[in-house]
C-alpha atoms as a PDB file:
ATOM      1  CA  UNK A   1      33.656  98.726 -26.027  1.00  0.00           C
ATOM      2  CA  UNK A   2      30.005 100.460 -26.796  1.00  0.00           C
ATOM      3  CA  UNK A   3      29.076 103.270 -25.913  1.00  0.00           C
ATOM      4  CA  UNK A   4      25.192 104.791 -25.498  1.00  0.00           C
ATOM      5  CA  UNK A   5      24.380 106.391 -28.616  1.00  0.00           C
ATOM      6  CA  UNK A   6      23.596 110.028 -28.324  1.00  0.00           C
ATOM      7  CA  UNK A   7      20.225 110.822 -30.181  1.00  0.00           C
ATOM      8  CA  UNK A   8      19.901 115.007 -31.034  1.00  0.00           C
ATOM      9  CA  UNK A   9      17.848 117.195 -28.990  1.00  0.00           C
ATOM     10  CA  UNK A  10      16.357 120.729 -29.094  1.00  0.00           C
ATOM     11  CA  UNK A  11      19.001 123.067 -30.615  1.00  0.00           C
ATOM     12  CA  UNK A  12      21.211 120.154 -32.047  1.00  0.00           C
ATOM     13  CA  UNK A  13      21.558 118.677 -35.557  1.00  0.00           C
ATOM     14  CA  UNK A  14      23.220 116.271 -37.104  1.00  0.00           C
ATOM     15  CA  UNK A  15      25.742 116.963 -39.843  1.00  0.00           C
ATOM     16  CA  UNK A  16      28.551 115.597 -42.445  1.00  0.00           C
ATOM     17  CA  UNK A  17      31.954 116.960 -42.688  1.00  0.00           C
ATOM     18  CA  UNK A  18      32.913 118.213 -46.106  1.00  0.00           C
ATOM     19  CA  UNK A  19      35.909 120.145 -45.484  1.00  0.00           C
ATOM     20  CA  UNK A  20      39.224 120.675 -42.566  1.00  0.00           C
ATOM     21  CA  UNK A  21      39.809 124.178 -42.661  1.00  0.00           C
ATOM     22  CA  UNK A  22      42.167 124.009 -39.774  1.00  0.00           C
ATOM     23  CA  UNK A  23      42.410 125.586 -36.222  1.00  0.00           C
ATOM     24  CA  UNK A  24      39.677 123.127 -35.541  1.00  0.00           C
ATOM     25  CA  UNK A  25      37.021 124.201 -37.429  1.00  0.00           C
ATOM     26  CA  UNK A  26      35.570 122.458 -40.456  1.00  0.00           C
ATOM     27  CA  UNK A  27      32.943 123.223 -43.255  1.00  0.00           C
ATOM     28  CA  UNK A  28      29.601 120.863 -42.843  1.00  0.00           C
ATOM     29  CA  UNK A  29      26.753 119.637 -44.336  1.00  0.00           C
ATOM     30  CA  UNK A  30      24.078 119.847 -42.070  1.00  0.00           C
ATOM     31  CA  UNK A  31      20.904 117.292 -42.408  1.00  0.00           C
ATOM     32  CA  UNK A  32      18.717 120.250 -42.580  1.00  0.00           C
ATOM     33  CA  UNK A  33      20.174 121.282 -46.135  1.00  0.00           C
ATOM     34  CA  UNK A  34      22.439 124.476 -44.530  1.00  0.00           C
ATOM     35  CA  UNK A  35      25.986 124.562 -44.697  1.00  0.00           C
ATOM     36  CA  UNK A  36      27.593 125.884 -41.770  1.00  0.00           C
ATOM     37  CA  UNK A  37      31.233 125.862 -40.059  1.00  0.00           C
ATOM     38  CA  UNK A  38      31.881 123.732 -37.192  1.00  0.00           C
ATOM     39  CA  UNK A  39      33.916 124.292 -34.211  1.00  0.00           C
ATOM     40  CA  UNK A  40      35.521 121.999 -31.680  1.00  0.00           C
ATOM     41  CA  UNK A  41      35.169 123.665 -28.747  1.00  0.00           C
ATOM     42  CA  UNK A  42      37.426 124.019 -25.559  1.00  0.00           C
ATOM     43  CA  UNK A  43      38.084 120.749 -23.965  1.00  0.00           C
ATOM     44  CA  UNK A  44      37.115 118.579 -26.945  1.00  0.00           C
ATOM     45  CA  UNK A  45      39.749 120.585 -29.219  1.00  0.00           C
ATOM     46  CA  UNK A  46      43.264 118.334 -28.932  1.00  0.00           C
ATOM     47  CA  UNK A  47      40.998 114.725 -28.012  1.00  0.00           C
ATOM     48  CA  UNK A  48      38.137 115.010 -30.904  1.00  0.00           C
ATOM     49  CA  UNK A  49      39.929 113.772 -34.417  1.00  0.00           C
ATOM     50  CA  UNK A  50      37.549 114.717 -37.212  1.00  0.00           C
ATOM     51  CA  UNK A  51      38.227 114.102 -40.776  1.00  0.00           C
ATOM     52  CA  UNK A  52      36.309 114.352 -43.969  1.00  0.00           C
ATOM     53  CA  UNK A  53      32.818 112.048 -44.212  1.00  0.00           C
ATOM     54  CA  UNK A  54      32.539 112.025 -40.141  1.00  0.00           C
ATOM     55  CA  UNK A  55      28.678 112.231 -38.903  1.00  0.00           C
ATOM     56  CA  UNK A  56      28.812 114.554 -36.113  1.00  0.00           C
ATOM     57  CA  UNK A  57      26.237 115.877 -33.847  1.00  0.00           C
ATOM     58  CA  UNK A  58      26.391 120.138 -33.230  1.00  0.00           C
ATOM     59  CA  UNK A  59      24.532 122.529 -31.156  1.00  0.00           C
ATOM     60  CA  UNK A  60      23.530 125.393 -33.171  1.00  0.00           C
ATOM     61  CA  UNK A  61      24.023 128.804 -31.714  1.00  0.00           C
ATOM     62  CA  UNK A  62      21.117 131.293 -31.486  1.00  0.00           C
ATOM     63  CA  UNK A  63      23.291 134.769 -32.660  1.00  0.00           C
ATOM     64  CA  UNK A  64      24.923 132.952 -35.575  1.00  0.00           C
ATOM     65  CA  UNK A  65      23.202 131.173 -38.144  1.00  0.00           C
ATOM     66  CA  UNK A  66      26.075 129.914 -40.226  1.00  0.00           C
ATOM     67  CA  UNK A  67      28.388 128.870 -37.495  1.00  0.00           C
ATOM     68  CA  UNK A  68      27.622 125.674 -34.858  1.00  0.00           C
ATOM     69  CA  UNK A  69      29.906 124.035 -32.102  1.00  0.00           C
ATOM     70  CA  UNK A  70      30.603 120.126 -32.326  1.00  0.00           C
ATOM     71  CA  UNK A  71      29.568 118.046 -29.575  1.00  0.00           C
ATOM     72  CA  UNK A  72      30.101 114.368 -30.361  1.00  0.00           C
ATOM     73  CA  UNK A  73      31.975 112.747 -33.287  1.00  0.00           C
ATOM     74  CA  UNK A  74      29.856 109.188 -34.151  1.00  0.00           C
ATOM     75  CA  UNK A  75      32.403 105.900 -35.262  1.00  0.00           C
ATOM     76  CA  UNK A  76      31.278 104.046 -38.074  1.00  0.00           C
ATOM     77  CA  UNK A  77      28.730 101.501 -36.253  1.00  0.00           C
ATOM     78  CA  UNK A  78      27.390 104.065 -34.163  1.00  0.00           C
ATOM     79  CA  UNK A  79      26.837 106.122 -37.236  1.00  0.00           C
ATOM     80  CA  UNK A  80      24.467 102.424 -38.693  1.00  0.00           C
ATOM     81  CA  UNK A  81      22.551 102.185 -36.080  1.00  0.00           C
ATOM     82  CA  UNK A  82      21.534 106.240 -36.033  1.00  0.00           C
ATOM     83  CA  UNK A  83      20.649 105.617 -39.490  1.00  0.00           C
ATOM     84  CA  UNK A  84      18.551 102.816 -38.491  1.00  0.00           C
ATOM     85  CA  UNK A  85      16.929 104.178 -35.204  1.00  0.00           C
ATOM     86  CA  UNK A  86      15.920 107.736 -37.275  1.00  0.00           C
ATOM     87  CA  UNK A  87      14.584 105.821 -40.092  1.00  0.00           C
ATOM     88  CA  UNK A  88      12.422 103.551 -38.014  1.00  0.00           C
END
């Protein structure tokens, strides 16, 4: 089953998980060279499995530089064809 692939929009960036630091928040790699902690957020936080390598797309929060919230976790293919569409 496919899904419509969620492009990034004003306040959003896309980022790589480097490290589970547990309660669900992780250490990432964001694609604009910061490293910040992600957080799963409310309803998302028992449904969203996230492990280490995952592209993810976060919404980066205005008080707190180093810290973002994750929105959507990409699979594998959806994670090609982002590559592909951005490149393009």
């Amino acid at each position: 089953m496919r899904r419509e692939l969620i492009y990034k929009e004003d306040g959003q960036e896309y980022a790589e998980v480097q490290k589970a630091l547990g309660d669900g928040r992780f250490m990432i790699q964001c694609y604009d060279n910061i490293s910040r902690i992600g957080k799963i957020r409310g309803k998302h936080h028992r449904r969203m499995w996230i492990g280490v390598g995952d592209l993810i797309l976060i919404s980066l929060r205005d008080f707190e530089d180093g810290k973002a919230d994750v929105l959507h976790k990409y699979s594998t293919e959806e994670a090609r064809s982002l590559q592909v569409a951005t490149s393009v």
